[in-house]
Protein backbone atom coordinates (compact mmCIF):
# COMPACT_ATOMS: atom_id res chain seq x y z
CA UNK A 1 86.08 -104.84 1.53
CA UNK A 2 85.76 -101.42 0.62
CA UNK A 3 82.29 -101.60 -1.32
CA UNK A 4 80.99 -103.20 1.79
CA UNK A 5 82.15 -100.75 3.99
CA UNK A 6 80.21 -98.61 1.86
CA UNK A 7 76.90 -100.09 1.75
CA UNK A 8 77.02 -100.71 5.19
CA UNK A 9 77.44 -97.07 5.66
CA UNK A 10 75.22 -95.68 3.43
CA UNK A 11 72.23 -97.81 5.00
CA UNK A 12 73.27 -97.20 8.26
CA UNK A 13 73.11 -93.30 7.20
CA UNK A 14 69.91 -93.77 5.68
CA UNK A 15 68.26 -95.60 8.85
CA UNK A 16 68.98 -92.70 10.77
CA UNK A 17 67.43 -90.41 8.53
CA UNK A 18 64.22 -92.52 8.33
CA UNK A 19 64.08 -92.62 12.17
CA UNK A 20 64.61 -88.62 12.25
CA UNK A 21 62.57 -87.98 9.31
CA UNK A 22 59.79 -90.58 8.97
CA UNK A 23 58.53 -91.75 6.10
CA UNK A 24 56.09 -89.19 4.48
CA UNK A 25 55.56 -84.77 5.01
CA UNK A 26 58.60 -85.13 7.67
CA UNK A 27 61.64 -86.14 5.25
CA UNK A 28 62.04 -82.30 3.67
CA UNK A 29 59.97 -82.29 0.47
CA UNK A 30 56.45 -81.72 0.13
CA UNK A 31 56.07 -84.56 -3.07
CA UNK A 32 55.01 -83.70 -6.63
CA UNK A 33 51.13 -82.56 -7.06
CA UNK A 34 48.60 -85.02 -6.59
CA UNK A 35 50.88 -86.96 -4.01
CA UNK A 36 53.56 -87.83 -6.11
CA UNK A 37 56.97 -87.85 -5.02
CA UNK A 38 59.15 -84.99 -6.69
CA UNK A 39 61.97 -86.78 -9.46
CA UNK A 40 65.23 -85.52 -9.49
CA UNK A 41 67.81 -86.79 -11.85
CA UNK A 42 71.28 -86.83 -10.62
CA UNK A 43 74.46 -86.96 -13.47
CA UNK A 44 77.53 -88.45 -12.18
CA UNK A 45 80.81 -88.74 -13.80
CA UNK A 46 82.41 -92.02 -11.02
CA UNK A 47 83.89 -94.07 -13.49
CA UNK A 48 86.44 -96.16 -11.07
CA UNK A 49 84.45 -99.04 -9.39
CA UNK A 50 84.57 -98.01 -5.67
CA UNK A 51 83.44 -94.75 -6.84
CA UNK A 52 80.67 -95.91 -8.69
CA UNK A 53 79.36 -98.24 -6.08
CA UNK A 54 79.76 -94.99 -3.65
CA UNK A 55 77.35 -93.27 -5.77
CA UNK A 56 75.06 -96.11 -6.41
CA UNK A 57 74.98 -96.94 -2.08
CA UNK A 58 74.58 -92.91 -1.53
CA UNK A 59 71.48 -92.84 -3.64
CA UNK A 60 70.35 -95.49 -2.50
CA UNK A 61 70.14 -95.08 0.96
CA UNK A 62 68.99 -91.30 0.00
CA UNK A 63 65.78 -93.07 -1.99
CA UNK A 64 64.82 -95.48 1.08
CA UNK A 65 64.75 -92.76 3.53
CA UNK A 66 63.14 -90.16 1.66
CA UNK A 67 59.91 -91.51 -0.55
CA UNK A 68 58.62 -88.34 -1.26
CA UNK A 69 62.52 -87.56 -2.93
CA UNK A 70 63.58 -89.85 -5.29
CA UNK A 71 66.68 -89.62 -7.29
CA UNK A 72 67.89 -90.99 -10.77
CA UNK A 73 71.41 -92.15 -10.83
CA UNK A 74 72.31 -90.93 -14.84
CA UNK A 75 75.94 -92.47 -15.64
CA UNK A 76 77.85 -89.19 -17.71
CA UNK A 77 81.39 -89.57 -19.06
CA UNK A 78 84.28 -87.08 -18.62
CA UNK A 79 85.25 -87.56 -21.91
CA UNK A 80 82.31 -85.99 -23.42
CA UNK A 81 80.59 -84.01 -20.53
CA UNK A 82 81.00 -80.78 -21.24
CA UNK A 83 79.53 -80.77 -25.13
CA UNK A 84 76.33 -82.99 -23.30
CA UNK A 85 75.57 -80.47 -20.82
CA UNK A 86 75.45 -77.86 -23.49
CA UNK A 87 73.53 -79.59 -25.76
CA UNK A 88 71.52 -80.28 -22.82
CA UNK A 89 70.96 -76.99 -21.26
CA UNK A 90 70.03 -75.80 -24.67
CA UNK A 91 67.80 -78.43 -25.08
CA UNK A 92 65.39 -78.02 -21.59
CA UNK A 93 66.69 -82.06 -20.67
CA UNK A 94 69.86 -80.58 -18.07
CA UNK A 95 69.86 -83.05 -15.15
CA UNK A 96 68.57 -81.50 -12.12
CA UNK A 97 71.81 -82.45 -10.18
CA UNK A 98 75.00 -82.80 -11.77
CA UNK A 99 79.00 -83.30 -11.39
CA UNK A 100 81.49 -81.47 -12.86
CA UNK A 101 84.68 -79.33 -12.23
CA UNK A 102 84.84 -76.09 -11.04
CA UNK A 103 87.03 -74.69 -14.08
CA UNK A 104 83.63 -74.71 -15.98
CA UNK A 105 81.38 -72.90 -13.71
CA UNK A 106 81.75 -69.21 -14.25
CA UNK A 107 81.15 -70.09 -18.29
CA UNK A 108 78.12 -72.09 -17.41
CA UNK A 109 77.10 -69.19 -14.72
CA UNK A 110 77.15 -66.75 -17.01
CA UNK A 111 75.12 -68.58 -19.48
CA UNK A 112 72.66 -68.46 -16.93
CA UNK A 113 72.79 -72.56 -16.54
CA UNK A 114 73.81 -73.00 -13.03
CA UNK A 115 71.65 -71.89 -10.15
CA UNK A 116 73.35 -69.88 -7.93
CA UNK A 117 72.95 -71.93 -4.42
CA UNK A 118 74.11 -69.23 -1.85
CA UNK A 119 70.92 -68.59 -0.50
CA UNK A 120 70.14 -72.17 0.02
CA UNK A 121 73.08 -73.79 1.13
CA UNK A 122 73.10 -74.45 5.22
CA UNK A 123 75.42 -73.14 7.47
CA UNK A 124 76.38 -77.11 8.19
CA UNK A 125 78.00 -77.66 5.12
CA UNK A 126 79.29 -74.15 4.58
CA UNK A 127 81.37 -74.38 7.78
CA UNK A 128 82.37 -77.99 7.10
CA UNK A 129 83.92 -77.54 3.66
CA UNK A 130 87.41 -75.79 3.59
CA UNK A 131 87.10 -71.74 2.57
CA UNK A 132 89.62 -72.57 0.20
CA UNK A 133 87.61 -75.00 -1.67
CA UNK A 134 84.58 -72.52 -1.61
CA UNK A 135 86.70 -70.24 -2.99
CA UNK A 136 87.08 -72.58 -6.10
CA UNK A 137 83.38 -72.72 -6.91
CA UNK A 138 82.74 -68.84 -5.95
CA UNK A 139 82.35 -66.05 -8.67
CA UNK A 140 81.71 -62.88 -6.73
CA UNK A 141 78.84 -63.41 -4.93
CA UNK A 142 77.20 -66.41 -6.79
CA UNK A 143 78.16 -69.93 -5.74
CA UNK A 144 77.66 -72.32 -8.37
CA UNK A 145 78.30 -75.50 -7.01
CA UNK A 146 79.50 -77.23 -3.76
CA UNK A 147 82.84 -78.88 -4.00
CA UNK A 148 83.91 -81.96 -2.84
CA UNK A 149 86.94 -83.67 -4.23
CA UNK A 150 90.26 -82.17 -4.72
CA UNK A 151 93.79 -83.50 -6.31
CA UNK A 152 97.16 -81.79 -5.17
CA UNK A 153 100.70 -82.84 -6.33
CA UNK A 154 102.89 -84.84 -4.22
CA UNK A 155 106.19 -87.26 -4.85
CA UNK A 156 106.34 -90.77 -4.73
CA UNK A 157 109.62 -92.69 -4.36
CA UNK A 158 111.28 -96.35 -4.39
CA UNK A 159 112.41 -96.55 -0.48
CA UNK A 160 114.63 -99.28 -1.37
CA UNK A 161 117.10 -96.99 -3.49
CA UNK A 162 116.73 -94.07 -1.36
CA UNK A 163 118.03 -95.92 1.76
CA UNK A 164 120.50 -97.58 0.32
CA UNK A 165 122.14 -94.19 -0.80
CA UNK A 166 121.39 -93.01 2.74
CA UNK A 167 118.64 -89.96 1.78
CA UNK A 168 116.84 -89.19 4.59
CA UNK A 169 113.06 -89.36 3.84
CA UNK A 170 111.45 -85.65 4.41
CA UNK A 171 108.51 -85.76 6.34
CA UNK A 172 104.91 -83.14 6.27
CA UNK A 173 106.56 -81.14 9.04
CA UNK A 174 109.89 -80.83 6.91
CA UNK A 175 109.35 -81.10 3.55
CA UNK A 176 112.15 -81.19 0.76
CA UNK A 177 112.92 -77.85 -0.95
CA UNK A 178 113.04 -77.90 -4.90
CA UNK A 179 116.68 -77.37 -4.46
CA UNK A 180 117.17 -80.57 -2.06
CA UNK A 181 114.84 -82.59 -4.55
CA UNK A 182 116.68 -81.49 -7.24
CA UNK A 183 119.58 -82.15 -5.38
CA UNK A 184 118.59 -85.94 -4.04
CA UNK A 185 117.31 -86.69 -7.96
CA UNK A 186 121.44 -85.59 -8.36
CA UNK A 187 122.75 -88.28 -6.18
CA UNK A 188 120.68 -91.28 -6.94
CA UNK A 189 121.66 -90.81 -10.84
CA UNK A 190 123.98 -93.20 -11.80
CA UNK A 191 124.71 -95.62 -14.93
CA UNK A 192 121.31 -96.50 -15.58
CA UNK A 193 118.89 -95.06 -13.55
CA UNK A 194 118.14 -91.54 -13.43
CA UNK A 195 117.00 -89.71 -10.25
CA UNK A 196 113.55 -88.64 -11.32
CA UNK A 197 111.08 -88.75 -13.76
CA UNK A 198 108.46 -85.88 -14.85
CA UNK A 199 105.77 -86.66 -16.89
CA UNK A 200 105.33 -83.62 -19.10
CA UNK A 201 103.03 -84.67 -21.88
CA UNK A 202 100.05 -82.35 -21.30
CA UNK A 203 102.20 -80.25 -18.62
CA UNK A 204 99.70 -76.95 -18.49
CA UNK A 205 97.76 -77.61 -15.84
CA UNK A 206 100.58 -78.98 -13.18
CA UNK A 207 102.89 -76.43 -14.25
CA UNK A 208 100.93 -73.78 -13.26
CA UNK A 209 99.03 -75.41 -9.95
CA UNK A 210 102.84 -76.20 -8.93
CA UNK A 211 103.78 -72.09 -9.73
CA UNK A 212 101.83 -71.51 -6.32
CA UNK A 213 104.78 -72.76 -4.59
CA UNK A 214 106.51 -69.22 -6.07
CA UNK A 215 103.74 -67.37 -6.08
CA UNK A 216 102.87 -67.91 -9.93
CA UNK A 217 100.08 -66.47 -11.05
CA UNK A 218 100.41 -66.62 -14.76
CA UNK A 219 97.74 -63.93 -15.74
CA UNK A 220 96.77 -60.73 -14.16
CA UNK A 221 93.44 -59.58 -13.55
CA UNK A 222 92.40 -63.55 -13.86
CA UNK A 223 88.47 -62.29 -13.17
CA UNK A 224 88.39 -59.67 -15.67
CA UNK A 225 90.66 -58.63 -18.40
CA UNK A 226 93.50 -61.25 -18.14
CA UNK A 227 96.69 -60.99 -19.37
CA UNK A 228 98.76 -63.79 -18.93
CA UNK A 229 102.26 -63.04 -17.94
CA UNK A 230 105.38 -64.69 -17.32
CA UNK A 231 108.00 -63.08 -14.94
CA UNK A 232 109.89 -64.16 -12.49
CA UNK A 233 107.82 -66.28 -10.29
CA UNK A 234 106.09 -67.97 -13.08
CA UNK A 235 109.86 -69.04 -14.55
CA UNK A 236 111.01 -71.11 -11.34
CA UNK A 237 108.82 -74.23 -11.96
CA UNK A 238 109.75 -74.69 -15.81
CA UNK A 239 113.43 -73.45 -15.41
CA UNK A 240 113.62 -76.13 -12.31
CA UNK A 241 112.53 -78.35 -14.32
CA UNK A 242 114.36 -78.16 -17.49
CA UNK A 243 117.78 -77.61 -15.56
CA UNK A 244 116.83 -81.20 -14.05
CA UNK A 245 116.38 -82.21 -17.69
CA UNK A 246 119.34 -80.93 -19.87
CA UNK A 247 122.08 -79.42 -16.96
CA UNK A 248 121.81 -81.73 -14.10
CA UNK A 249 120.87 -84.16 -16.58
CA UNK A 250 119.37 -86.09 -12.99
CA UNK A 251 115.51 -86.31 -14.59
CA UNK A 252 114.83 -88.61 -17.24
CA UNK A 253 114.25 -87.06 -21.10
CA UNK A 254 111.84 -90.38 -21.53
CA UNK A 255 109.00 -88.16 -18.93
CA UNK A 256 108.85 -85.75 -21.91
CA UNK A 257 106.01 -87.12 -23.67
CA UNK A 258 104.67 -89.26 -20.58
CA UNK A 259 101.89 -89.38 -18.68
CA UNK A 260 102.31 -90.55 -14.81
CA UNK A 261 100.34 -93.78 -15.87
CA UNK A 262 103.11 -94.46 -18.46
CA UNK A 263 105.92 -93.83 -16.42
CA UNK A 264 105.03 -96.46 -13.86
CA UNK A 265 106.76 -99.61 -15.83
CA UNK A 266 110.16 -98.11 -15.53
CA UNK A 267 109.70 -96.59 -12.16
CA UNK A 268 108.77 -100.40 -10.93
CA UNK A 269 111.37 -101.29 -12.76
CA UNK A 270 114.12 -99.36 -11.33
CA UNK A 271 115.05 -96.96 -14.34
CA UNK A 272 113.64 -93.54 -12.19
CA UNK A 273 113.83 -93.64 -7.91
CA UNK A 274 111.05 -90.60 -7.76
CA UNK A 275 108.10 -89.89 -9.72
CA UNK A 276 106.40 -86.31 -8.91
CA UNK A 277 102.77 -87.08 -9.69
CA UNK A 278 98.84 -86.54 -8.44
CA UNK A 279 98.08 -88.17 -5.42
CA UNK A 280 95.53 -90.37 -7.35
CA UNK A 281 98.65 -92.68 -8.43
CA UNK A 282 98.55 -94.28 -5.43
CA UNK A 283 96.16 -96.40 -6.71
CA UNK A 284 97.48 -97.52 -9.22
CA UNK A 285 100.29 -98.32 -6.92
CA UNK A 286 98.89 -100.07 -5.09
CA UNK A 287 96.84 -102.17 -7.50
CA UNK A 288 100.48 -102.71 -10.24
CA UNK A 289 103.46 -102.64 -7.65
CA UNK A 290 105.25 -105.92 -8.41
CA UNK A 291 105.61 -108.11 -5.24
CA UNK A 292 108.24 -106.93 -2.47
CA UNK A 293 108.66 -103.17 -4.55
CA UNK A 294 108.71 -100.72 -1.60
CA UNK A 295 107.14 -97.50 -2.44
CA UNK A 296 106.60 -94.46 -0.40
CA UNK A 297 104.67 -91.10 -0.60
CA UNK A 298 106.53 -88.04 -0.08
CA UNK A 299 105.08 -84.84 0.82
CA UNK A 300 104.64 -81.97 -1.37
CA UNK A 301 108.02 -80.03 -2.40
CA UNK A 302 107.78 -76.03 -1.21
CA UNK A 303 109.31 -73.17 -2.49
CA UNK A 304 108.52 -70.07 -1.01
CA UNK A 305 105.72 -71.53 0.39
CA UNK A 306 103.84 -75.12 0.13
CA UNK A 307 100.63 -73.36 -1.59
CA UNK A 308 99.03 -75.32 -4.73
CA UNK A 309 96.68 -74.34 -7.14
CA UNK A 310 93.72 -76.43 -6.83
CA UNK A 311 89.95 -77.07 -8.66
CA UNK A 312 87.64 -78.75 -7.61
CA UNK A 313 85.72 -81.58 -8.76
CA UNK A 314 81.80 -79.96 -8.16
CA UNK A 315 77.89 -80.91 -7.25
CA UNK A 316 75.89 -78.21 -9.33
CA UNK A 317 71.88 -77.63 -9.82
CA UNK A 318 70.30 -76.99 -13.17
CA UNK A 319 68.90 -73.45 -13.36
CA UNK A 320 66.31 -74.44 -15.11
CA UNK A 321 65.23 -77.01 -12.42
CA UNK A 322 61.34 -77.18 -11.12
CA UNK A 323 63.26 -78.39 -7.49
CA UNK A 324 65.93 -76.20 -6.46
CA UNK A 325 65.01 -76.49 -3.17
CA UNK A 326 64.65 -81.01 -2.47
CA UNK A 327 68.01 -80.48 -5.25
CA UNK A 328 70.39 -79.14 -2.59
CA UNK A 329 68.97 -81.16 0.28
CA UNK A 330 70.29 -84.27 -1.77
CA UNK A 331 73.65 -82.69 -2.82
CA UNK A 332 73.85 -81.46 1.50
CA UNK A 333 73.26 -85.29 2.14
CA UNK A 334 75.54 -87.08 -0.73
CA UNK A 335 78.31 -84.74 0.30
CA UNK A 336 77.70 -85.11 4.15
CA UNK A 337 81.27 -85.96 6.20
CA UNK A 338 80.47 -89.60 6.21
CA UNK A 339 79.61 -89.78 2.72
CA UNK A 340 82.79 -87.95 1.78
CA UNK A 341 85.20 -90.29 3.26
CA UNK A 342 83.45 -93.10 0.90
CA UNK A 343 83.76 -90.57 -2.40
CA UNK A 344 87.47 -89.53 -1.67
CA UNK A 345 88.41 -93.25 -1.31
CA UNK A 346 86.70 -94.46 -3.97
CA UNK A 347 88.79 -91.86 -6.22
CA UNK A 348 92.11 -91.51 -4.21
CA UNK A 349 91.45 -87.72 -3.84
CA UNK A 350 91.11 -85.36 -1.45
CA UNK A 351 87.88 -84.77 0.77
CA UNK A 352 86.67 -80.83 0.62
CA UNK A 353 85.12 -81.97 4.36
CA UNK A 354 87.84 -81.16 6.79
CA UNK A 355 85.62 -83.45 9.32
CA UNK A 356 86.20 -86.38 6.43
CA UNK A 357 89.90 -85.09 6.03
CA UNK A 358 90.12 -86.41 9.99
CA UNK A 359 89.10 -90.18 9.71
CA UNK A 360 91.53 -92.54 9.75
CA UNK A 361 90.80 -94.57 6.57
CA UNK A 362 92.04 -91.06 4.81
CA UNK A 363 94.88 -91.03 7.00
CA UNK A 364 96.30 -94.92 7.00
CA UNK A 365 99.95 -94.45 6.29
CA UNK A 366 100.21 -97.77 4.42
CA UNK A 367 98.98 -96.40 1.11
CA UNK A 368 100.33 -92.88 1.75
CA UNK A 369 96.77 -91.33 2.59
CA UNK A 370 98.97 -89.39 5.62
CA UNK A 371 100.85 -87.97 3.51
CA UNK A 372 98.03 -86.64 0.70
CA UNK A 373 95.56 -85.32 3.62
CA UNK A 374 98.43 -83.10 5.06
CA UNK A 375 98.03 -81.65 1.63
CA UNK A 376 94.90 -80.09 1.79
CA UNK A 377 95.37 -77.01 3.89
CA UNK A 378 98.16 -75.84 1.12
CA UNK A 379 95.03 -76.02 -1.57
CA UNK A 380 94.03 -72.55 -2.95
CA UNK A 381 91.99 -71.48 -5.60
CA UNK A 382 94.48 -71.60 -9.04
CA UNK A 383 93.80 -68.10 -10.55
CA UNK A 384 93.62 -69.49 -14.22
CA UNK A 385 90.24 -70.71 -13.54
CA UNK A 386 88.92 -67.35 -13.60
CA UNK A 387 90.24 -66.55 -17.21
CA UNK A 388 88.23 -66.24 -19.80
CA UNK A 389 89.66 -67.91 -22.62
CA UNK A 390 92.01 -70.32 -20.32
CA UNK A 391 91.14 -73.73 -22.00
CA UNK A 392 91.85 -72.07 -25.31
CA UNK A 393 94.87 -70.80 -23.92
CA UNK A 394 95.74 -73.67 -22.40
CA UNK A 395 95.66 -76.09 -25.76
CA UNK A 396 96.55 -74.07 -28.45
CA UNK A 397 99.42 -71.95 -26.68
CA UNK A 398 100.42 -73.54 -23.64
CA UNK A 399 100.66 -77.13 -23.36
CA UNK A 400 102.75 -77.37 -27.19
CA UNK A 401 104.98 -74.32 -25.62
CA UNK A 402 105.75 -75.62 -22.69
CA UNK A 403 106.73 -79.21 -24.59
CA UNK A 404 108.76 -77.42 -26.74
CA UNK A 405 110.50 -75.66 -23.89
CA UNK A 406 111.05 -78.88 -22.30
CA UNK A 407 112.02 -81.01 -25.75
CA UNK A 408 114.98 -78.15 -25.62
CA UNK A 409 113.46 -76.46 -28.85
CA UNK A 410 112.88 -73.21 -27.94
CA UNK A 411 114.68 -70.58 -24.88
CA UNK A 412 112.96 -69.60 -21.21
CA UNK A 413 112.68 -66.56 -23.33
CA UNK A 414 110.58 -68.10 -26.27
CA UNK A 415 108.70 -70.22 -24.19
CA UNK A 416 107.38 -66.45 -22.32
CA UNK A 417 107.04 -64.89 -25.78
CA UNK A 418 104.25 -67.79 -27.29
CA UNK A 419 102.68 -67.72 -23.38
CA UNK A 420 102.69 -64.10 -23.73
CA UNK A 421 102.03 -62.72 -26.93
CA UNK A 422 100.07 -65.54 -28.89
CA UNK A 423 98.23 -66.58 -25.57
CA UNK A 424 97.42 -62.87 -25.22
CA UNK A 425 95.65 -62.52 -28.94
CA UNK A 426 93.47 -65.78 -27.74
CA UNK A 427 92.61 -63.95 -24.46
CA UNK A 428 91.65 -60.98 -26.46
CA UNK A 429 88.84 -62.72 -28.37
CA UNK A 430 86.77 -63.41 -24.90
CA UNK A 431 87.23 -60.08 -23.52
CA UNK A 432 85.43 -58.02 -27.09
């Protein structure tokens, strides 16, 4: 139903833009020389089907109603994007159009491989798309590519063994502390089932987004000679976490070296009643729930405040395009409000569009979309995106500290000296 929702949407979008535009000089580009329409090639990483046929339907109805426009739909792969644009930027064969994340914009901008679009961008899509999510594709005054999808942290729970031990189900207007989660995880532990589960096998990333709620930052100076750091704000998350783990003993050790896809089977299954994870589970949910399991969405724990860290998943243009200009008048249409709602459904994420964040299919409480869109506003920029150095950081100190912090190896204490000290000599090397 959905993928006909879509294509039904996409050519009603593009009829109106034929009837506004026409069908030759009117529809924004002037065509290649000799009459030709100008090519643009257009890299998308959609891998889940909705959000594939999304992209296909977009482009499509963006080819019927502009001739003198065309786009190429190129299929890319997260798995090996990043090495292919470099190769490709190198090369002189960069797509004119392409998606990414926002984590890997300030490297490519100061390569000198992104355009910078702030003097082309309209004021229709600048006021549309939350500040905060600008802020995630922003390096001082360059903007190097419009955002669009965003993923924030929520907690999903079996209703049926929540009621039955009378927890009252917090709501987006009054949201469960990390003490009262930790606290609820407490009480539903008994002889076989544990309260919670945490997937912690590449815990980086979350662990820091989630430090927001504290007021983590993890590294000073993020935009220009970092240091990461780890004081008192960045210890609540991973001390919260590990007291769950080895003194309330109310989280399950098995989350250690789990993803949230793996932890599914036993949270169907009864062994764990809550399973923190990104708001994209629901999908899978929805899609592997056995018959008659009763799951809910649970809004986003706070600490001091509700605040995430947040990237964003990013629409970029090739510096070394011969079309900057017909470029950005595609990425203005395939990331138009309408479009958005198709894009954010297709991959369970949130919409950077707060007119898209207001439709109702992005709001249906049946599949916790309610829940996820109150999320949005509590999206900010995560600092570490700014460090040079961070993905270094991030494998070689980080993710093995913070597993052996959480495999009970190693102190609070150690785990801040190898953040510290050893993620500090990596840091050092991008600063020289």
């Amino acid at each position: 139903m959905r993928s006909m929702r879509i294509v039904a949407l996409a050519a009603a979008t593009g009829l109106v833009l034929a009837a506004c535009g026409g069908g030759d000089d009117e529809t924004g580009g002037d065509g290649g020389s000799g009459g030709e329409p100008v090519e643009l090639t257009f890299q998308t990483l959609a891998w889940q089907t909705a959000a594939v046929e999304a992209n296909e339907a977009i482009v499509d109805a963006w080819n019927e109603a502009n001739p003198d426009i065309q786009v190429e739909l190129l299929q890319g792969d997260w798995n090996n994007v990043h090495d292919q644009l470099m190769t490709s930027f190198e090369g002189g064969t960069a797509p004119d159009v392409f998606h990414y994340e926002s984590t890997v914009l300030q490297d490519f901008g100061d390569r000198g491989n992104v355009l910078d679009l702030s003097e082309y961008l309209s004021d229709e899509i600048r006021d549309d798309i939350r500040e905060g999510a600008w802020d995630t594709a922003t390096f001082g005054d360059a903007v190097y590519g419009v955002p669009f999808l965003q993923e924030s942290q929520v907690v999903f729970a079996n209703r049926t063994l929540l009621e039955a031990a009378g927890v009252t189900l917090p709501t987006v207007d009054d949201p469960w502390t990390w003490d009262e989660f930790a606290d609820v995880a407490a009480q539903l532990t008994t002889e076989g089932q544990f309260g919670a589960v945490i997937p912690l096998n590449a815990p980086a990333n979350r662990i820091l987004n989630l430090a927001r709620n504290f007021g983590g930052d993890y590294f000073t100076d993020p935009a220009g000679e970092a240091q990461a750091v780890f004081d008192a704000a960045e210890q609540e998350v991973p001390r919260r976490i590990h007291e769950m783990l080895y003194t309330d003993r109310s989280a399950s050790p098995d989350g250690i070296g789990m993803s949230s896809a793996d932890a599914l089977p036993g949270f169907f299954a009864g062994q764990y009643a809550m399973l923190p994870g990104a708001i994209w589970l629901r999908q899978q949910l929805v899609e592997q729930a056995p018959d008659g399991f009763d799951w809910v969405t649970l809004p986003a724990l706070e600490g001091d405040s509700s605040a995430q860290g947040a990237v964003s998943q990013t629409l970029s243009v090739s510096a070394s395009t011969e079309h900057p200009e017909e470029a950005v008048q595609f990425i203005e249409f395939f990331l138009n409000a309408e479009n958005q709602v198709q894009l954010a459904a297709g991959d369970w994420l949130l919409p950077t569009s707060q007119e898209a964040a207001q439709s109702p299919e992005l709001n249906d409480p049946a599949t916790g979309w309610d829940v996820a869109t109150a999320t949005a506003d509590d999206l900010e920029m995560a600092p570490f995106q700014q460090v040079k150095g961070f993905e270094e950081w991030k494998s070689r100190i980080a993710n093995p500290a913070f597993q052996e912090y959480f495999s009970d190896q190693i102190s609070l204490e150690e785990l801040g000296t190898k953040l510290v000290d050893e993620g500090n000599a990596v840091l050092e090397r991008y600063q020289r």
